[in-house]
PDB file of N, CA and C in Angstrom:
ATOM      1  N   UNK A   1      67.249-100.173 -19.252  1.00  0.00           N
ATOM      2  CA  UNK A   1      68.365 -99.916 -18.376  1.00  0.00           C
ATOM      3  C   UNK A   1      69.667 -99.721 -19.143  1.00  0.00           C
ATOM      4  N   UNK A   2      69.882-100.727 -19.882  1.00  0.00           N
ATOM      5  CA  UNK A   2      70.987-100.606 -21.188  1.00  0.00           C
ATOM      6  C   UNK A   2      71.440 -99.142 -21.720  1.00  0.00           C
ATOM      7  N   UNK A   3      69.909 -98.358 -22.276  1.00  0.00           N
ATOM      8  CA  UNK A   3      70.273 -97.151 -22.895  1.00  0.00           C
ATOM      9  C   UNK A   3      70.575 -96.325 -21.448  1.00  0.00           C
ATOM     10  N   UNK A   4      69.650 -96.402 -20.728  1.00  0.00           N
ATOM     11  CA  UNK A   4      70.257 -95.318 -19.412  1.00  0.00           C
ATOM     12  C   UNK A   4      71.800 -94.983 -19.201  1.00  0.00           C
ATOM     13  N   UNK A   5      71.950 -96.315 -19.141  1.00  0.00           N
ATOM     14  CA  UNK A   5      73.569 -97.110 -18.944  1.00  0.00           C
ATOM     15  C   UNK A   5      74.377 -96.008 -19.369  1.00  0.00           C
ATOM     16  N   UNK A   6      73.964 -96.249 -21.017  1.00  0.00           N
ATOM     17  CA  UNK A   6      74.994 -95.640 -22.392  1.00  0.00           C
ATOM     18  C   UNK A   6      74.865 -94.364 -22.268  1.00  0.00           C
ATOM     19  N   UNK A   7      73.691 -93.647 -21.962  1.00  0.00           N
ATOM     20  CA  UNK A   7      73.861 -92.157 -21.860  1.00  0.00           C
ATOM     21  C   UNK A   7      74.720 -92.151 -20.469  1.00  0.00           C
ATOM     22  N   UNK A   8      74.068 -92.391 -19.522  1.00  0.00           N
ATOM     23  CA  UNK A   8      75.320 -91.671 -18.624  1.00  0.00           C
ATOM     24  C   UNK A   8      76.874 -92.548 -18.744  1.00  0.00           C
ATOM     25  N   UNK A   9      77.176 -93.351 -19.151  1.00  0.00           N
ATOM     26  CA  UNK A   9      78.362 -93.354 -19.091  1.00  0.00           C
ATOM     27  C   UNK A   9      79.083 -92.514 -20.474  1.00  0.00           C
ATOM     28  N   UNK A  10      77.889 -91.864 -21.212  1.00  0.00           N
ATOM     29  CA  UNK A  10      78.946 -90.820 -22.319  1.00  0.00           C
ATOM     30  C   UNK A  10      78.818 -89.728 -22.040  1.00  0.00           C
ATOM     31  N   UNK A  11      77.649 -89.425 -20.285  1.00  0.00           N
ATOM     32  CA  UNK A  11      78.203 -88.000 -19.816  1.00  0.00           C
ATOM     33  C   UNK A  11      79.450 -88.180 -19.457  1.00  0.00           C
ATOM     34  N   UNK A  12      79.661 -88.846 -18.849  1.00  0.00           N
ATOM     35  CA  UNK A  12      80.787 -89.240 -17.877  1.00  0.00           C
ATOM     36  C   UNK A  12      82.076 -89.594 -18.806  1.00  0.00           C
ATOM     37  N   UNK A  13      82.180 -89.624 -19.888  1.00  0.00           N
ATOM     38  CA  UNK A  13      83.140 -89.352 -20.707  1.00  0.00           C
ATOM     39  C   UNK A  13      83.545 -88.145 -21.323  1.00  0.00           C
ATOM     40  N   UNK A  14      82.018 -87.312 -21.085  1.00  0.00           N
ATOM     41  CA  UNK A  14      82.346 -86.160 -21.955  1.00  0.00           C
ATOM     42  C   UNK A  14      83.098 -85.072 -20.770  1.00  0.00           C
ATOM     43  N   UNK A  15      82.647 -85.284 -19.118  1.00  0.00           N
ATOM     44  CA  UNK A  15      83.496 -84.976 -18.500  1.00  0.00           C
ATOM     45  C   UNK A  15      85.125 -85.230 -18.041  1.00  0.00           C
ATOM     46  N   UNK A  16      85.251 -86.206 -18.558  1.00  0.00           N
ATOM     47  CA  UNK A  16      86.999 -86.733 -18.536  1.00  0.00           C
ATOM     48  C   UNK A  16      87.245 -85.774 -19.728  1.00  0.00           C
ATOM     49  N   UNK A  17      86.570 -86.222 -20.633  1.00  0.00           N
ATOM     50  CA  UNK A  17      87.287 -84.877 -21.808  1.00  0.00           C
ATOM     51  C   UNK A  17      87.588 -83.398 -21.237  1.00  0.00           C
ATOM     52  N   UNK A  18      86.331 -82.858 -20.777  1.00  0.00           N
ATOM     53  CA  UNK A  18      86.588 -81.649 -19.993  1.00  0.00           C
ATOM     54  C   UNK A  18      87.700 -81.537 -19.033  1.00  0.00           C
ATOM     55  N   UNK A  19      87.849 -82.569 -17.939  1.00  0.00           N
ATOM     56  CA  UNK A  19      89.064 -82.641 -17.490  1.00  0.00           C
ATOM     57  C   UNK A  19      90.016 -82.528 -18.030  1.00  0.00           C
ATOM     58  N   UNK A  20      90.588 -83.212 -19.244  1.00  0.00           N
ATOM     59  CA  UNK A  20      91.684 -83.286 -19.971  1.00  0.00           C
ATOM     60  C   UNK A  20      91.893 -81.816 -20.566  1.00  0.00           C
ATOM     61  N   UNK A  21      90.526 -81.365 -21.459  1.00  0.00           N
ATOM     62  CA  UNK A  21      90.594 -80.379 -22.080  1.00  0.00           C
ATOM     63  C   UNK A  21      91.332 -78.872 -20.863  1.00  0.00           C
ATOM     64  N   UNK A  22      90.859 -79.234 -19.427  1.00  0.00           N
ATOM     65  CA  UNK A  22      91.521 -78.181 -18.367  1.00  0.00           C
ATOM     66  C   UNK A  22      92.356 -78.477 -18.171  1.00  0.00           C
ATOM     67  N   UNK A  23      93.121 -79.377 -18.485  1.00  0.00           N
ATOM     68  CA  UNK A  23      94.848 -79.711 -17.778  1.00  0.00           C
ATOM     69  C   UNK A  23      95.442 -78.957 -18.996  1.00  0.00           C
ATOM     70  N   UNK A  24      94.980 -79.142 -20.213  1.00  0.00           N
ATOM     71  CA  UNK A  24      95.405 -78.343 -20.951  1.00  0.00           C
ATOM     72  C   UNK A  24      96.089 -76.911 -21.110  1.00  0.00           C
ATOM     73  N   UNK A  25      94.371 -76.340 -20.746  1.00  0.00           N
ATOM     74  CA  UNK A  25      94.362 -75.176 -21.037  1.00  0.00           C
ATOM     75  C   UNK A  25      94.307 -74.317 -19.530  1.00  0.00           C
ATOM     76  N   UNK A  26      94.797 -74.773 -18.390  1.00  0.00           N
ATOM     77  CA  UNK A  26      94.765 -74.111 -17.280  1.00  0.00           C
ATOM     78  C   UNK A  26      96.279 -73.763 -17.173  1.00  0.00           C
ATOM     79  N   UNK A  27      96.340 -71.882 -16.140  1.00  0.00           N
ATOM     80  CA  UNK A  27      97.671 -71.454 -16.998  1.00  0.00           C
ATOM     81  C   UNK A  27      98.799 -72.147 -15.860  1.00  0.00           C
ATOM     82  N   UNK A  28      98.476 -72.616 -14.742  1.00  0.00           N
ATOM     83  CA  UNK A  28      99.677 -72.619 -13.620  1.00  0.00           C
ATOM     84  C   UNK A  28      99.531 -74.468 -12.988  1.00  0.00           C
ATOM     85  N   UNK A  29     100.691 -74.941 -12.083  1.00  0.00           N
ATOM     86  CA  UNK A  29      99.670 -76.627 -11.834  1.00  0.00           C
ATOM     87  C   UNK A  29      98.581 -76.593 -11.077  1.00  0.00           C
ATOM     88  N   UNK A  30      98.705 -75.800 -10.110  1.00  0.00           N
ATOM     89  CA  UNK A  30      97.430 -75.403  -9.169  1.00  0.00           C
ATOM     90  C   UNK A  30      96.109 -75.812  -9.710  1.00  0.00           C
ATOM     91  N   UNK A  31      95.479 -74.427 -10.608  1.00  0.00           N
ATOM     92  CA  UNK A  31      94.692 -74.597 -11.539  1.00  0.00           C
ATOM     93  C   UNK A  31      94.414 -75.951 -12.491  1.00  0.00           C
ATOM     94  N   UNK A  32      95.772 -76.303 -12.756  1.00  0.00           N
ATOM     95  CA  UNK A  32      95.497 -77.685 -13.927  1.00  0.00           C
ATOM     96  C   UNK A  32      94.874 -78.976 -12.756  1.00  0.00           C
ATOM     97  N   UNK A  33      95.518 -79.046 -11.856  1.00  0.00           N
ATOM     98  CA  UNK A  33      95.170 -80.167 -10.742  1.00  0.00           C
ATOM     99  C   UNK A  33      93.511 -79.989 -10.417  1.00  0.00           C
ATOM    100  N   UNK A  34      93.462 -78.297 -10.138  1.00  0.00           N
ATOM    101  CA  UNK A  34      91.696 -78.450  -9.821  1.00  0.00           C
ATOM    102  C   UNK A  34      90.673 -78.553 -10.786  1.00  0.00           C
ATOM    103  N   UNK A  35      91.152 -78.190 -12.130  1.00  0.00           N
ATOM    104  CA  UNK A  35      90.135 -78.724 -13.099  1.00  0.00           C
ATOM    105  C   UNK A  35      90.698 -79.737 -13.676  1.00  0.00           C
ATOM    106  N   UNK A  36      91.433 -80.774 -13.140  1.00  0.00           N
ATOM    107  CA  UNK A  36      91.825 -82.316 -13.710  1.00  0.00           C
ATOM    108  C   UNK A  36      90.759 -83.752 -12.326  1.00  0.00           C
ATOM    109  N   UNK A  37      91.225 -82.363 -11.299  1.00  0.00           N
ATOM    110  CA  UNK A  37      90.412 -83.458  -9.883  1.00  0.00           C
ATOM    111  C   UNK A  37      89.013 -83.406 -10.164  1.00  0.00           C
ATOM    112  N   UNK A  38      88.464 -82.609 -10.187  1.00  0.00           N
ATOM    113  CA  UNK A  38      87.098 -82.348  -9.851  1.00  0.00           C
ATOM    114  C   UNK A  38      85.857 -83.035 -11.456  1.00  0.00           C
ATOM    115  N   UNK A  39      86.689 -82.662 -12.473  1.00  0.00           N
ATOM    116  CA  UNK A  39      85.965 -83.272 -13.988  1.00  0.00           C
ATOM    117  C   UNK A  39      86.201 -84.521 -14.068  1.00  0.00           C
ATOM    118  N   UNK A  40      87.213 -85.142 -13.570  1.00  0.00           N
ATOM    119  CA  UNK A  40      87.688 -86.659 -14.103  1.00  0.00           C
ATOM    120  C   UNK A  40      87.128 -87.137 -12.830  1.00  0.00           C
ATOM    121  N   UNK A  41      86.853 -86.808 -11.419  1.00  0.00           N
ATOM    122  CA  UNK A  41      85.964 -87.796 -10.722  1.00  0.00           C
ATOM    123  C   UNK A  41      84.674 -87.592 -10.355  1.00  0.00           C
ATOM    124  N   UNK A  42      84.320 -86.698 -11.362  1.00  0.00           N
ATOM    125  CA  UNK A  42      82.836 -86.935 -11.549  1.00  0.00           C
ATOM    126  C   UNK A  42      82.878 -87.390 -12.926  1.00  0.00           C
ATOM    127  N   UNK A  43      83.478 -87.472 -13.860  1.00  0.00           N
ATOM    128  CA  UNK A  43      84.096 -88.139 -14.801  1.00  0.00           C
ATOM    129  C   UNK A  43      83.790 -89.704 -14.519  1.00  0.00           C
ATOM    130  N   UNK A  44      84.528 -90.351 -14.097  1.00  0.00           N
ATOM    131  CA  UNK A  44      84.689 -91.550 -13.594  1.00  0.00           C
ATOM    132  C   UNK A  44      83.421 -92.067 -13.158  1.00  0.00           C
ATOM    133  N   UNK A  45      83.098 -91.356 -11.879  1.00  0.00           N
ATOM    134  CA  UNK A  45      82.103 -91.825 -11.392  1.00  0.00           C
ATOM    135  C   UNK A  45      80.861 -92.218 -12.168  1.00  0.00           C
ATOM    136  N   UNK A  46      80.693 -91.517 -13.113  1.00  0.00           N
ATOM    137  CA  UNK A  46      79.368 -91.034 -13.787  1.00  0.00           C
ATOM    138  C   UNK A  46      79.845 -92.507 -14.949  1.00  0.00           C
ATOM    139  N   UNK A  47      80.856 -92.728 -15.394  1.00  0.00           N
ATOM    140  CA  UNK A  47      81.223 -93.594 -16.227  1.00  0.00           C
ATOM    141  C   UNK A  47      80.783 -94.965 -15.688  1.00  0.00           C
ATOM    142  N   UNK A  48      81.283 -94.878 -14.575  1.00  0.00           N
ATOM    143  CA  UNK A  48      81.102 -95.938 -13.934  1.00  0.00           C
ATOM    144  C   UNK A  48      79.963 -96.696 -13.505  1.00  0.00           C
ATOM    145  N   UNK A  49      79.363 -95.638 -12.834  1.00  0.00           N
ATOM    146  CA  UNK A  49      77.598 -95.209 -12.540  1.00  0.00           C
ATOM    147  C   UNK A  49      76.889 -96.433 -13.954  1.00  0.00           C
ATOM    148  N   UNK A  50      77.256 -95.514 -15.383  1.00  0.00           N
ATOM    149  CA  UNK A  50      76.547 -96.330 -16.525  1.00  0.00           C
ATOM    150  C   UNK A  50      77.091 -97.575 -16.912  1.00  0.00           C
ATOM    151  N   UNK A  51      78.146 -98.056 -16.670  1.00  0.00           N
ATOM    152  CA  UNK A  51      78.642 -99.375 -16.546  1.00  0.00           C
ATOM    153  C   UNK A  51      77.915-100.284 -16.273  1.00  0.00           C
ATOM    154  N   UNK A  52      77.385 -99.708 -14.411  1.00  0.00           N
ATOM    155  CA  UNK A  52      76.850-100.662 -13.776  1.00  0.00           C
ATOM    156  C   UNK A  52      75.929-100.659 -13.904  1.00  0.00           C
ATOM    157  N   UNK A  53      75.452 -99.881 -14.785  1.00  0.00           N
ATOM    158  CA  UNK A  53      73.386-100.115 -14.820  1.00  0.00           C
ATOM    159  C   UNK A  53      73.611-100.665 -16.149  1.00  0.00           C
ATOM    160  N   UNK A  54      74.405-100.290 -17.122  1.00  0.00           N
ATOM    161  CA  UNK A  54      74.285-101.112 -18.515  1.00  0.00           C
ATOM    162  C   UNK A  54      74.798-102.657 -18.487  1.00  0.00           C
ATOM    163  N   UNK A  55      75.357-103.100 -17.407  1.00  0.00           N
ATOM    164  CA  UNK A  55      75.996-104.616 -16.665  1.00  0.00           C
ATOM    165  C   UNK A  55      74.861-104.908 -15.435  1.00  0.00           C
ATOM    166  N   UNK A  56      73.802-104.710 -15.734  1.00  0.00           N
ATOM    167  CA  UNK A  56      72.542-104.875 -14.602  1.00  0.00           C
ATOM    168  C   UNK A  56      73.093-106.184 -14.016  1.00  0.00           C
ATOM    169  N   UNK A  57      73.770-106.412 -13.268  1.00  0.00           N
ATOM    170  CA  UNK A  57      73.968-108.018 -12.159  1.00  0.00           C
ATOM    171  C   UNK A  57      74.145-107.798 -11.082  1.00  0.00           C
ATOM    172  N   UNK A  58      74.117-108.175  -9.602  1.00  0.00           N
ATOM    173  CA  UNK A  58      74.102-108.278  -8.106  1.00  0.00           C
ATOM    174  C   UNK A  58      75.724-107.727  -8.035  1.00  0.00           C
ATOM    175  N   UNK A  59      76.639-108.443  -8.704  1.00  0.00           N
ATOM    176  CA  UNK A  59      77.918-108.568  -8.094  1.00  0.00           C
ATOM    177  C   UNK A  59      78.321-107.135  -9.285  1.00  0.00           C
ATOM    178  N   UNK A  60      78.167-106.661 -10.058  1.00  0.00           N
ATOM    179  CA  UNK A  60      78.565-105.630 -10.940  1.00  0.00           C
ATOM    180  C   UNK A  60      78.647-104.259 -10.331  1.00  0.00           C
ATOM    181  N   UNK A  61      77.042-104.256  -9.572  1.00  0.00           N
ATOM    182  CA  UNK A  61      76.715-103.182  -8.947  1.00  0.00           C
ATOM    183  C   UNK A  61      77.624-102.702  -7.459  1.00  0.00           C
ATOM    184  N   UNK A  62      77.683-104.135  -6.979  1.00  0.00           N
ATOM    185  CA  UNK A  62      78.486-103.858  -5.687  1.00  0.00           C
ATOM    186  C   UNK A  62      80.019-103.520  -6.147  1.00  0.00           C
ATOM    187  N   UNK A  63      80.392-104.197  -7.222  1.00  0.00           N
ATOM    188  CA  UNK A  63      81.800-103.234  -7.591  1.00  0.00           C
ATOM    189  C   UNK A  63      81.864-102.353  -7.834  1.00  0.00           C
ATOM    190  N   UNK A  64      80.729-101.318  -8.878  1.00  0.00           N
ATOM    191  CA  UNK A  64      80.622-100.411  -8.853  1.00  0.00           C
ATOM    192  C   UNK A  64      80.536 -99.404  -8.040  1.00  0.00           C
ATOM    193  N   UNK A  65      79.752-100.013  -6.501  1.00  0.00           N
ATOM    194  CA  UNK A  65      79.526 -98.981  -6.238  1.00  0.00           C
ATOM    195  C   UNK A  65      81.234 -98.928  -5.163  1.00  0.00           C
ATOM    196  N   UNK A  66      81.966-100.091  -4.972  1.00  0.00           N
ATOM    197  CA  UNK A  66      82.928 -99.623  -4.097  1.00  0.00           C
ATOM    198  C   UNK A  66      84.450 -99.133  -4.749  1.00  0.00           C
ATOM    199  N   UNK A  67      83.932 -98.903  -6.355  1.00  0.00           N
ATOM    200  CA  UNK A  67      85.060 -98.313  -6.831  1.00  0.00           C
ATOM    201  C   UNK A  67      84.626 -96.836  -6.951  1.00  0.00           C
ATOM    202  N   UNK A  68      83.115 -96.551  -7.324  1.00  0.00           N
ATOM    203  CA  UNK A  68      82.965 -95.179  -6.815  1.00  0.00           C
ATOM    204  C   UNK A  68      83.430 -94.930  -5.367  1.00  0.00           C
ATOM    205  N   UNK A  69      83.069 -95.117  -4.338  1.00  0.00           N
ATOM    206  CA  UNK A  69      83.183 -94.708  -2.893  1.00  0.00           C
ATOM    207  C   UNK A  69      84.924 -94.749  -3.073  1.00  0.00           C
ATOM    208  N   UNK A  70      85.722 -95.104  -3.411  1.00  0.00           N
ATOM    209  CA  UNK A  70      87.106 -95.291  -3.328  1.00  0.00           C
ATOM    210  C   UNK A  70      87.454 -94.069  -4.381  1.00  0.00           C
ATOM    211  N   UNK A  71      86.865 -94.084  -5.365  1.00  0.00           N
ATOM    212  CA  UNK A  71      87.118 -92.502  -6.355  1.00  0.00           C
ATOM    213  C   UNK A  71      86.930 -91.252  -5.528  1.00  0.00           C
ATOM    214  N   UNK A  72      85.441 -91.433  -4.674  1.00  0.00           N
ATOM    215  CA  UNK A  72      85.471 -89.704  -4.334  1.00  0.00           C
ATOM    216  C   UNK A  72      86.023 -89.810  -2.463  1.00  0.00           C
ATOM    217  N   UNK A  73      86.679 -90.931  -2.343  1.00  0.00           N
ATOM    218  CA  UNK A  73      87.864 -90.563  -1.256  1.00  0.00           C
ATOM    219  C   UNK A  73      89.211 -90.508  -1.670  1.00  0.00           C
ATOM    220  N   UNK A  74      89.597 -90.914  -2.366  1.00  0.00           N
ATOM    221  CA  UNK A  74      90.760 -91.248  -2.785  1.00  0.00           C
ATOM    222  C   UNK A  74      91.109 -89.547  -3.711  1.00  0.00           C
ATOM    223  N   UNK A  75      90.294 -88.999  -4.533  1.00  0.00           N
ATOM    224  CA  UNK A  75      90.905 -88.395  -5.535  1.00  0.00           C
ATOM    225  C   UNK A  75      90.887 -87.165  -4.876  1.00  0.00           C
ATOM    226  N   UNK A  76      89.991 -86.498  -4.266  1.00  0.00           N
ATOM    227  CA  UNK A  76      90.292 -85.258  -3.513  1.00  0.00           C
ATOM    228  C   UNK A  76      91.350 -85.484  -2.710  1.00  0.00           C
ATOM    229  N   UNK A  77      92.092 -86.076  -1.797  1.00  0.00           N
ATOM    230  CA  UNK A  77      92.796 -86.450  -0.854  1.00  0.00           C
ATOM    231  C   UNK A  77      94.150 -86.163  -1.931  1.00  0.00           C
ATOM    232  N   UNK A  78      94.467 -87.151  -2.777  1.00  0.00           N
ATOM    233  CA  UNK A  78      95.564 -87.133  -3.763  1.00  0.00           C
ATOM    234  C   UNK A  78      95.729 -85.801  -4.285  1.00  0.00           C
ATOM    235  N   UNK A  79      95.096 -85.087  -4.569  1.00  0.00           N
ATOM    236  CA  UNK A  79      94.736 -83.645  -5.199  1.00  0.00           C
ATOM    237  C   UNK A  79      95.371 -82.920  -4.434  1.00  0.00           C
ATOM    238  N   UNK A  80      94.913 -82.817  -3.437  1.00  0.00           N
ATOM    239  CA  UNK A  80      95.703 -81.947  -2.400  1.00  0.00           C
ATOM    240  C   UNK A  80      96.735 -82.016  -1.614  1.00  0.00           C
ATOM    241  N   UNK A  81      97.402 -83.673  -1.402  1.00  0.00           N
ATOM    242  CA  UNK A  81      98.765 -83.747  -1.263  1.00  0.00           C
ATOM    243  C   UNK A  81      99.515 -83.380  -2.254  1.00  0.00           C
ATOM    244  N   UNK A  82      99.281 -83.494  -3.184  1.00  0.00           N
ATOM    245  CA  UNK A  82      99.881 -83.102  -4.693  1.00  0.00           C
ATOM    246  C   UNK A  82      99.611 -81.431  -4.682  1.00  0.00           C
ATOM    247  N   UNK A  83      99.145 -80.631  -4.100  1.00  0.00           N
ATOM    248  CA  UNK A  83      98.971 -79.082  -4.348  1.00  0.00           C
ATOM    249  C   UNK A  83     100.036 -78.716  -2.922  1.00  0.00           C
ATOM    250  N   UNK A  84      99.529 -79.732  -2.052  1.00  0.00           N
ATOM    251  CA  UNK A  84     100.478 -78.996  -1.007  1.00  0.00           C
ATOM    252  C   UNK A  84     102.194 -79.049  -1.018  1.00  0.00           C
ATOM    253  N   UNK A  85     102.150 -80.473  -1.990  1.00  0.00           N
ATOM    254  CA  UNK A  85     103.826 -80.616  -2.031  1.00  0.00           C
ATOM    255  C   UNK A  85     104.647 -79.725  -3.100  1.00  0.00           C
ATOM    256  N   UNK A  86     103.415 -79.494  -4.005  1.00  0.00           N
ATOM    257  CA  UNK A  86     104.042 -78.389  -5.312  1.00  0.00           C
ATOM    258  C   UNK A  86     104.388 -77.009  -4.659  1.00  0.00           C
ATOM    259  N   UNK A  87     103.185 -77.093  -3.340  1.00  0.00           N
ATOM    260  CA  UNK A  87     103.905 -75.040  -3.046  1.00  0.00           C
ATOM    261  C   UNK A  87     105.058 -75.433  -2.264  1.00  0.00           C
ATOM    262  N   UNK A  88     104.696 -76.251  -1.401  1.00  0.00           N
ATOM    263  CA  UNK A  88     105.740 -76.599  -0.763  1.00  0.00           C
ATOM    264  C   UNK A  88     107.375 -76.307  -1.406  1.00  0.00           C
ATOM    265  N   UNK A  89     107.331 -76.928  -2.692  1.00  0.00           N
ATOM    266  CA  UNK A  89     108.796 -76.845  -3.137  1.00  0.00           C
ATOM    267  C   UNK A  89     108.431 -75.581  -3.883  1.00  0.00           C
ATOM    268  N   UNK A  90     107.776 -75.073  -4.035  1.00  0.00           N
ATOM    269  CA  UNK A  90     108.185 -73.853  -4.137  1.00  0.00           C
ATOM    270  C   UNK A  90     107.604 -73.330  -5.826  1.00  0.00           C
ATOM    271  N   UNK A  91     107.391 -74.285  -6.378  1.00  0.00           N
ATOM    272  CA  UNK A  91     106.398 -74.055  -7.975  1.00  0.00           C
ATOM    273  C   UNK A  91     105.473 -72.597  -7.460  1.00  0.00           C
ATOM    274  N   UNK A  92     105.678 -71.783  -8.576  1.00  0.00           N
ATOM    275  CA  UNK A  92     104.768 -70.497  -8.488  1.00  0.00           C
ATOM    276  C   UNK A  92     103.466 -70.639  -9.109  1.00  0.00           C
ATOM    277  N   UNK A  93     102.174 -69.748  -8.568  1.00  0.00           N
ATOM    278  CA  UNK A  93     101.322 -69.649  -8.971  1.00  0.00           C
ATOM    279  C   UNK A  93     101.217 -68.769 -10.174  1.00  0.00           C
ATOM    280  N   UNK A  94     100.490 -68.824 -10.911  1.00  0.00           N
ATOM    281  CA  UNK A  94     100.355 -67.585 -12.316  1.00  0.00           C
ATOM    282  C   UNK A  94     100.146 -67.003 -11.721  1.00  0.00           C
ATOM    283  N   UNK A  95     100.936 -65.521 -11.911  1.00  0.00           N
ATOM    284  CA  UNK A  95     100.489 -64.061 -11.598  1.00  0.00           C
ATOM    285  C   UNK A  95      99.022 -63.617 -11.887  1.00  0.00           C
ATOM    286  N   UNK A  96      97.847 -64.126 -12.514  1.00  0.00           N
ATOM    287  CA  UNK A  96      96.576 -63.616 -12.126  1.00  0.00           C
ATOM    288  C   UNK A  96      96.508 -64.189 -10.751  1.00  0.00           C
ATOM    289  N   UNK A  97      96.847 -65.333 -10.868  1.00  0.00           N
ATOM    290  CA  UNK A  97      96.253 -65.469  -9.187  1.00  0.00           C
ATOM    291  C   UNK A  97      96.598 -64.158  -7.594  1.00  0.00           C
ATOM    292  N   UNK A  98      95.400 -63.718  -7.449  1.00  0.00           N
ATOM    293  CA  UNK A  98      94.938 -62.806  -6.706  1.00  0.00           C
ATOM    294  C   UNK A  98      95.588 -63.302  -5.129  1.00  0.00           C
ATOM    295  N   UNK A  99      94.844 -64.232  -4.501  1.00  0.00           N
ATOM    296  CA  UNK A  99      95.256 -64.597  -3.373  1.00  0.00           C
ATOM    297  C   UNK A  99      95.574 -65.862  -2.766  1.00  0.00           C
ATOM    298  N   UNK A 100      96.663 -66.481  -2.332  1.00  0.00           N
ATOM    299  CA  UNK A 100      97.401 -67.585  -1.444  1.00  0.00           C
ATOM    300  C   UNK A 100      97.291 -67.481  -0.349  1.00  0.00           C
ATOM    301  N   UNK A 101      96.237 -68.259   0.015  1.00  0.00           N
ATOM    302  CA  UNK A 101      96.181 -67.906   1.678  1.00  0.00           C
ATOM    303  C   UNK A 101      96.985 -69.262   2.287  1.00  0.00           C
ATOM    304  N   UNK A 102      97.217 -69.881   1.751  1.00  0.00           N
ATOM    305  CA  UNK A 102      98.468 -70.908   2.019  1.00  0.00           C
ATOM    306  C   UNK A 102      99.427 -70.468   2.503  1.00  0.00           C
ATOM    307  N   UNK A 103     100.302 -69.485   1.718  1.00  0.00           N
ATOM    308  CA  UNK A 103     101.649 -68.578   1.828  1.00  0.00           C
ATOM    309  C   UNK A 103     100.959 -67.801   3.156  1.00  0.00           C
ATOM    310  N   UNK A 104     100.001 -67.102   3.192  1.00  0.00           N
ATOM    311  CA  UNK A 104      99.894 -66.263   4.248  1.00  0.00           C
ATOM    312  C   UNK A 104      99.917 -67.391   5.430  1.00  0.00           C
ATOM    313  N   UNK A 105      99.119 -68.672   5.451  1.00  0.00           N
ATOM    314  CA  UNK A 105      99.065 -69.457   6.482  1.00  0.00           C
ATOM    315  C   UNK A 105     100.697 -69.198   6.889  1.00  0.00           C
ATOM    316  N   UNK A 106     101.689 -70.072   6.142  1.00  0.00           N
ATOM    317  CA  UNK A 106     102.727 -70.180   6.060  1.00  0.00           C
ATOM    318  C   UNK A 106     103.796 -69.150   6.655  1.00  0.00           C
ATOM    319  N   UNK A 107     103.593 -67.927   6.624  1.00  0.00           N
ATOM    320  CA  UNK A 107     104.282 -66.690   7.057  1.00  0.00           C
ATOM    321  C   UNK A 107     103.328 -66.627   8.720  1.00  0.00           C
ATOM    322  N   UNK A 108     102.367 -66.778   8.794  1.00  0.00           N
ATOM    323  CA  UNK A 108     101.633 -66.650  10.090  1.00  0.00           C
ATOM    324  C   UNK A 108     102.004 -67.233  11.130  1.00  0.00           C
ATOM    325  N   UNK A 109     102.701 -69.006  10.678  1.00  0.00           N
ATOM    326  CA  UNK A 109     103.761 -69.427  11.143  1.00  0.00           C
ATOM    327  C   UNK A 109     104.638 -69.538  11.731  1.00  0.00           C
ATOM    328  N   UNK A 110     105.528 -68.433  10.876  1.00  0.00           N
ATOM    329  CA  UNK A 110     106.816 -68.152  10.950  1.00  0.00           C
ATOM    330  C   UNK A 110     106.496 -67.063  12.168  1.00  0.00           C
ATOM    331  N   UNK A 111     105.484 -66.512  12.326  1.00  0.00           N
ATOM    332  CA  UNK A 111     105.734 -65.017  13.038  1.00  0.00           C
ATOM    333  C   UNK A 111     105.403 -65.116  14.664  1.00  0.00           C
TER     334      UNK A 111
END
């Protein structure tokens, strides 16, 4: 159970890296937020996941599992108040970006 543990909790690291490595290298915040949300909480989770099997105990597991369930509600939710308040004020998307159907929501609105 131990080694299980250790491998997945160094997938689950190698995805926080990936996360990090996209906040990086993503060109606008939009983009940086969706490859920071989506790698770091499966990131996490997966970290976490091997924690609790490499900490095999009754009470380990049940923390584990209610800090996962609190990761994949919590971090999508945050993600997207955080995307909606950035267009909101008005932060631009990189010009590759093709289509905002936000802005169109937004003008649909108005009309």
């Amino acid at each position: 159970m131990a080694m299980a543990g250790a491998i997945i909790s160094l997938i689950g690291a190698v995805f926080l890296f990936l996360g990090a490595l996209g906040v990086l290298r993503m060109p606008d915040i939009y983009n940086r937020m969706q490859a920071g949300t989506k790698a770091t909480t499966l990131g996490s989770i997966l970290f976490l996941l091997g924690l609790g099997l490499g900490h095999f105990h009754k009470v380990c597991i049940c923390k584990t599992i209610i800090l996962v369930l609190f990761i994949i509600f919590t971090n999508p939710i945050s993600s997207h108040a955080l995307a909606r308040a950035a267009h909101y004020i008005g932060i631009r998307l990189t010009k590759k970006t093709v289509l905002d159907k936000l802005h169109e929501e937004d003008r649909e609105e108005l009309v």
